[in-house]
Protein backbone atom coordinates (compact mmCIF):
# COMPACT_ATOMS: atom_id res chain seq x y z
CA UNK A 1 0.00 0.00 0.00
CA UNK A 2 1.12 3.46 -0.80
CA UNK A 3 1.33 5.37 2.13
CA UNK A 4 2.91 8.74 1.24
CA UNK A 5 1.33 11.77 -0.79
CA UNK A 6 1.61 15.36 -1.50
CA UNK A 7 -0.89 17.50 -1.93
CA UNK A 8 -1.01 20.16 -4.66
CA UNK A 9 -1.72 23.55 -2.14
CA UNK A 10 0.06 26.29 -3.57
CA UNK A 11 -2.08 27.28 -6.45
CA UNK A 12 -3.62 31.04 -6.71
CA UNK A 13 -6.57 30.14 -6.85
CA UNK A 14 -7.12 32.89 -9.56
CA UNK A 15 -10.76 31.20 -10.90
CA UNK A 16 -11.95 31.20 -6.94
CA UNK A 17 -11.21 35.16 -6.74
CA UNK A 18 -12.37 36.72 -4.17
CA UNK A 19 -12.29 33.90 -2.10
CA UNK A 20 -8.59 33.36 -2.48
CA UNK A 21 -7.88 37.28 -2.41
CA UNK A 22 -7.40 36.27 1.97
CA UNK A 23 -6.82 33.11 2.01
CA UNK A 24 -4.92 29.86 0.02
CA UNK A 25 -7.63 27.61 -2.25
CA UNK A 26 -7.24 25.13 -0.23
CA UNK A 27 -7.70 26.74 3.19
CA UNK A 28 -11.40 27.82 2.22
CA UNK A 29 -13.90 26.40 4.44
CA UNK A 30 -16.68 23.42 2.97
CA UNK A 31 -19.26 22.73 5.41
CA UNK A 32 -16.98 24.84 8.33
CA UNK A 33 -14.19 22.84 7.30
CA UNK A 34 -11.27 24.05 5.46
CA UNK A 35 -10.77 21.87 1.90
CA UNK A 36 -7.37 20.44 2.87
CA UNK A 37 -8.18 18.92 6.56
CA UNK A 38 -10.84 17.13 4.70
CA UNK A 39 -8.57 15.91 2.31
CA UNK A 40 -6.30 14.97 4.96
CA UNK A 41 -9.17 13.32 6.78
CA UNK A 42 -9.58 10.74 3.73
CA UNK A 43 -6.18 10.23 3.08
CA UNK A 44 -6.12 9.03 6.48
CA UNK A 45 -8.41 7.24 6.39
CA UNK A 46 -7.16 4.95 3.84
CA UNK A 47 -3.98 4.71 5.56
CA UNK A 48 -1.57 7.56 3.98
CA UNK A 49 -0.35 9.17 6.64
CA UNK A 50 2.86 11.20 4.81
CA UNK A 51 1.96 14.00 3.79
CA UNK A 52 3.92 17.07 1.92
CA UNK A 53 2.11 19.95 0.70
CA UNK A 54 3.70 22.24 -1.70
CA UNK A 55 2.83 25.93 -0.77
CA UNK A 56 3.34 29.84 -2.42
CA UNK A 57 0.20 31.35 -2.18
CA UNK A 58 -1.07 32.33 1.06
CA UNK A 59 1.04 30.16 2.58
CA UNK A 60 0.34 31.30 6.57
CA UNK A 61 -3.40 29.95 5.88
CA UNK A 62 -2.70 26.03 5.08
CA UNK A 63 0.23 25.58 7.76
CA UNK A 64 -2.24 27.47 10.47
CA UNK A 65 -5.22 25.42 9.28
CA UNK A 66 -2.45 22.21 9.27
CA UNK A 67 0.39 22.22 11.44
CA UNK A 68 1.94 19.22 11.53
CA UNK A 69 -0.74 17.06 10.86
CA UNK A 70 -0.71 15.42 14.20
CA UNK A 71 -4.14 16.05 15.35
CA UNK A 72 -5.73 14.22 12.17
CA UNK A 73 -3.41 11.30 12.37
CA UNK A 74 -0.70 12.11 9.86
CA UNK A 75 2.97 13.70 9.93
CA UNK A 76 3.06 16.71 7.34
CA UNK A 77 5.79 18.62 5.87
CA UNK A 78 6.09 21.38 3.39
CA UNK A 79 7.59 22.22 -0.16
CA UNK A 80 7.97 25.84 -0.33
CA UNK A 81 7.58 26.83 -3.75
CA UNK A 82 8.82 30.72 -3.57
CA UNK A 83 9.43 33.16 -5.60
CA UNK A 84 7.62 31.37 -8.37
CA UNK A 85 4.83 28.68 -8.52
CA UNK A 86 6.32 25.63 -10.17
CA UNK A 87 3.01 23.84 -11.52
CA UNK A 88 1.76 20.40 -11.29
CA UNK A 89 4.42 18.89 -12.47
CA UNK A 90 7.54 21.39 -11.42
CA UNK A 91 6.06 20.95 -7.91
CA UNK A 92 6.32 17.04 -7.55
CA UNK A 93 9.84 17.00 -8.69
CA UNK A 94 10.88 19.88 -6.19
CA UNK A 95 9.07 18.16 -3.37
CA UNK A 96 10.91 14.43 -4.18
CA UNK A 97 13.46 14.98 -1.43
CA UNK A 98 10.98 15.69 0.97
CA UNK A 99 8.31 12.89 -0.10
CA UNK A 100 11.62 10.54 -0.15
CA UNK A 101 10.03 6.93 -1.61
CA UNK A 102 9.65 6.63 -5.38
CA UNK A 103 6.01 5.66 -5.58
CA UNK A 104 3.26 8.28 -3.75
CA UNK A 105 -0.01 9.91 -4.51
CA UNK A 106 -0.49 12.89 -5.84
CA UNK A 107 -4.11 14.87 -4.62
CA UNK A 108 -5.19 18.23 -5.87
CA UNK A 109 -6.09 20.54 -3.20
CA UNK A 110 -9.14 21.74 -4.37
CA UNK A 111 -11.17 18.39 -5.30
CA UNK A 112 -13.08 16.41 -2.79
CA UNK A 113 -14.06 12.48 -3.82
CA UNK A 114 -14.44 9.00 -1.58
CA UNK A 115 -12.23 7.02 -4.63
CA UNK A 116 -10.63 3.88 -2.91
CA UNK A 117 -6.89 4.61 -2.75
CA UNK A 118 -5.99 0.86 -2.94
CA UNK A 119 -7.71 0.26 -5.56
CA UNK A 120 -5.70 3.07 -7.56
CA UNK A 121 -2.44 1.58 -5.84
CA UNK A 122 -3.06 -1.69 -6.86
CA UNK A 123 -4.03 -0.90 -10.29
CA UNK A 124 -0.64 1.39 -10.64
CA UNK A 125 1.66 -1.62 -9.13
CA UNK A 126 0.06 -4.19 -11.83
CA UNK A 127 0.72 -2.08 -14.52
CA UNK A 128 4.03 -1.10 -13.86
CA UNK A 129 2.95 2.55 -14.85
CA UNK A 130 5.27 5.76 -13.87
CA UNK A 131 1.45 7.25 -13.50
CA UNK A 132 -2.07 6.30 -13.14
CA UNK A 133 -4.40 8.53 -13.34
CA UNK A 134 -8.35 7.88 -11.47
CA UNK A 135 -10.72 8.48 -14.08
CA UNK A 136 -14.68 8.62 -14.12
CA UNK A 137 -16.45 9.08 -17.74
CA UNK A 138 -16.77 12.43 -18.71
CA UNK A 139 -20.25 12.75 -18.70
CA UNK A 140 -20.12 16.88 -18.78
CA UNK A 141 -17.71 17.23 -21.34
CA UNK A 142 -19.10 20.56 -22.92
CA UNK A 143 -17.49 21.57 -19.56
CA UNK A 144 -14.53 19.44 -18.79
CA UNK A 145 -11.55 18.59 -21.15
CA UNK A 146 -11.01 15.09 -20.96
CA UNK A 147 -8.10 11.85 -20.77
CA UNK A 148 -8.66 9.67 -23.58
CA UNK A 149 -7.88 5.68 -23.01
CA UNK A 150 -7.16 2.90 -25.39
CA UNK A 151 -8.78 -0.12 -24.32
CA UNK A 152 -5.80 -1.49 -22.63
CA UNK A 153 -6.53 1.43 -19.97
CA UNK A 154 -3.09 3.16 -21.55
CA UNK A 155 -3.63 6.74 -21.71
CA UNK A 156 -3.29 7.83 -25.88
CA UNK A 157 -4.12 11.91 -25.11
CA UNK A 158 -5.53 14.65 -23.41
CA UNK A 159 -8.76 16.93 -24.72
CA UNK A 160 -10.26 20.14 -24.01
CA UNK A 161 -13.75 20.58 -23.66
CA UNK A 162 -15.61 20.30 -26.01
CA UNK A 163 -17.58 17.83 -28.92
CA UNK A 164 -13.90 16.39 -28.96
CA UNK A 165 -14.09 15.18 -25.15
CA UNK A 166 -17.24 13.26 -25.79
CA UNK A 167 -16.73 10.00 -24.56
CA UNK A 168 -13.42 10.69 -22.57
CA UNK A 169 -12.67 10.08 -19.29
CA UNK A 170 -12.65 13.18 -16.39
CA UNK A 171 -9.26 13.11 -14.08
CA UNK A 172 -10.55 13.51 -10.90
CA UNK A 173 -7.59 15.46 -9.37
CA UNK A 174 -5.88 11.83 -7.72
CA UNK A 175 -3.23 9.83 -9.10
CA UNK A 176 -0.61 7.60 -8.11
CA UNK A 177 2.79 8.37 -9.20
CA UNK A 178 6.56 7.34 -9.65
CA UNK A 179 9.59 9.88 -9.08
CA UNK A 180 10.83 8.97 -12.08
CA UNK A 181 8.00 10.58 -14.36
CA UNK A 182 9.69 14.07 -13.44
CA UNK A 183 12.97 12.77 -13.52
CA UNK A 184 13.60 15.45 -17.23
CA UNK A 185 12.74 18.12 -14.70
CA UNK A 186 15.52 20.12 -13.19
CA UNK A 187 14.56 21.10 -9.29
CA UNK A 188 13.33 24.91 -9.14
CA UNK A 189 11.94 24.93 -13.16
CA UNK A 190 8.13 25.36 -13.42
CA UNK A 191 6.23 22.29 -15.72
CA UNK A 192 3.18 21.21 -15.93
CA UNK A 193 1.83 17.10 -15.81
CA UNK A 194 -0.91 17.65 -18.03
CA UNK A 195 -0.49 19.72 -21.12
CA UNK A 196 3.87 18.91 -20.55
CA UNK A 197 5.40 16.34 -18.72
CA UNK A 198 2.07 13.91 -19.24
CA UNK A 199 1.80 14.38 -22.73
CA UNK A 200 5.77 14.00 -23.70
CA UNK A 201 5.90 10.23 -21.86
CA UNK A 202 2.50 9.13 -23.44
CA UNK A 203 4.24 9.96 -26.73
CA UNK A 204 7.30 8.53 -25.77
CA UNK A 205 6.73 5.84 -24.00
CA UNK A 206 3.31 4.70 -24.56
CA UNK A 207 1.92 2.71 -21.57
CA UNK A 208 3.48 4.57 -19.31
CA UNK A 209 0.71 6.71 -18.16
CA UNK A 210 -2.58 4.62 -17.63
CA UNK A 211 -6.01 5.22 -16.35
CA UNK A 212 -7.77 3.99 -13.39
CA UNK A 213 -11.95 3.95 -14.07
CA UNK A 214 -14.19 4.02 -11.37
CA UNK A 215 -17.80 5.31 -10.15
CA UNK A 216 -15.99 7.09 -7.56
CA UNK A 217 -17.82 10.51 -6.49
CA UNK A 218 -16.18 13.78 -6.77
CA UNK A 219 -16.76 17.36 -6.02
CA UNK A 220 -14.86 19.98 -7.76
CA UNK A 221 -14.13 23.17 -6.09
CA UNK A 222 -12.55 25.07 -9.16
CA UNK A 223 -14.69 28.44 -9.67
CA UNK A 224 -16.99 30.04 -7.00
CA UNK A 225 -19.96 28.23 -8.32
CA UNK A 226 -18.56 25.21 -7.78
CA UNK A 227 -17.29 26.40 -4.86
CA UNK A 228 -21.46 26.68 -3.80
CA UNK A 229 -22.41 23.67 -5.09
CA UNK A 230 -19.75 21.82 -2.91
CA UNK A 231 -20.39 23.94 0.19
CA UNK A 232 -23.98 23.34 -0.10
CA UNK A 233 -24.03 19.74 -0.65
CA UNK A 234 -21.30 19.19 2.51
CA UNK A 235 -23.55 21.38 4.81
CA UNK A 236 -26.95 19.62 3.89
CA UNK A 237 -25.13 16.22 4.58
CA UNK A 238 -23.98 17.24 7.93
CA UNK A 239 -27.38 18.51 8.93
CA UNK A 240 -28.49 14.86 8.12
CA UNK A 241 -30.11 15.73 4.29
CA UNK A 242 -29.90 14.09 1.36
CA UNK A 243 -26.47 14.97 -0.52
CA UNK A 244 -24.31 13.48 -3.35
């Protein structure tokens, strides 16, 4: 079982404006509670319990929401990204030393979801993969760009939104990972996974990005409406209603 992961924190949350103007994306409150103790809370849950989160904006609000983890069960350390952000990709590789095992999880801090963590895990130790992505079909893909899978469960591409993303698969902001698929990365430059690093090893070495399908639920927390939806649904649940 994997039982490390960093979390993706430091982003500006530019979409979520003003929301983010005080505070880091992933330091906004759902339900009362801010998004990345609930992520912590699942990780938990499922056993990963060694955390990193990479941090530039707003930094003060995740490590005062977050400490050092101890009071939800894990040990947490941080990647300080400064002056610049270094993306989704540029941030892994600049938090290796820190994460210090080859194979970990990667979560985005601004996505909630109940996916089964060894399920991914086992799915990315079968296939050998340097990434696996979790996947759900992209049912809302006028919305949502999409990962498109050959029926092996290799990933071939990545669309944008669009008629082109009909029948593609939505990345659901978790993924299991091996150092080595930033290993062209020099510590300190900025790259992305998606739209960069991703897209160079599926053409490179084909197979060596996959996709893991499930029916796991997610809640995306990427733009203020979303932001309501998600807030909504989490405060309805915990006053015992109906939610997703």
């Amino acid at each position: 079982m994997i039982r490390h992961a960093l979390i993706l924190t430091a982003g500006l949350g530019t979409r979520l404006r003003p929301l983010t103007d005080a505070r880091a994306k992933a330091a906004i409150p759902v339900a009362g509670e801010p998004i990345v103790r609930r992520i912590i809370r699942w990780l938990v849950s499922q056993g990963v319990t060694e955390l990193v989160l990479n941090l530039h904006h707003r930094p003060e609000t995740i490590t005062a929401v977050v400490g050092d983890g101890c009071d939800l069960g894990a040990r947490v350390r941080y990647s300080w990204e400064q002056p610049t952000i270094l993306g989704s990709a540029g941030g892994p590789r600049l938090a290796l030393p820190l994460i210090g095992v080859d194979t970990f999880f990667i979560v985005n801090g601004d996505t909630l979801t109940d996916l089964d963590l060894a399920g991914l895990a086992d799915a990315h130790a079968r296939a050998g993969a340097l990434v696996t992505l979790a996947l759900v079909p992209n049912h809302a893909f006028d919305d949502y760009g999409g990962v498109l899978l050959a029926d092996a469960g290799h990933v071939t591409g990545f669309v944008g939104r669009g008629p082109a993303a009909k029948g593609s698969y939505h990345y659901i902001g978790v993924q299991a990972a091996h150092a080595d698929a930033f290993g062209a990365i020099r510590p300190g430059d900025a790259a992305k996974s998606i739209g960069g690093v991703y897209d160079s090893l599926v053409a490179s070495r084909p197979g060596s990005v996959r996709g893991f399908v499930s029916d796991a639920s997610f809640w995306d927390i990427g733009t203020v409406d979303d932001y309501r939806r998600t807030d909504g649904a989490f405060s309805k649940r915990a006053a015992g209603g109906d939610a997703p």
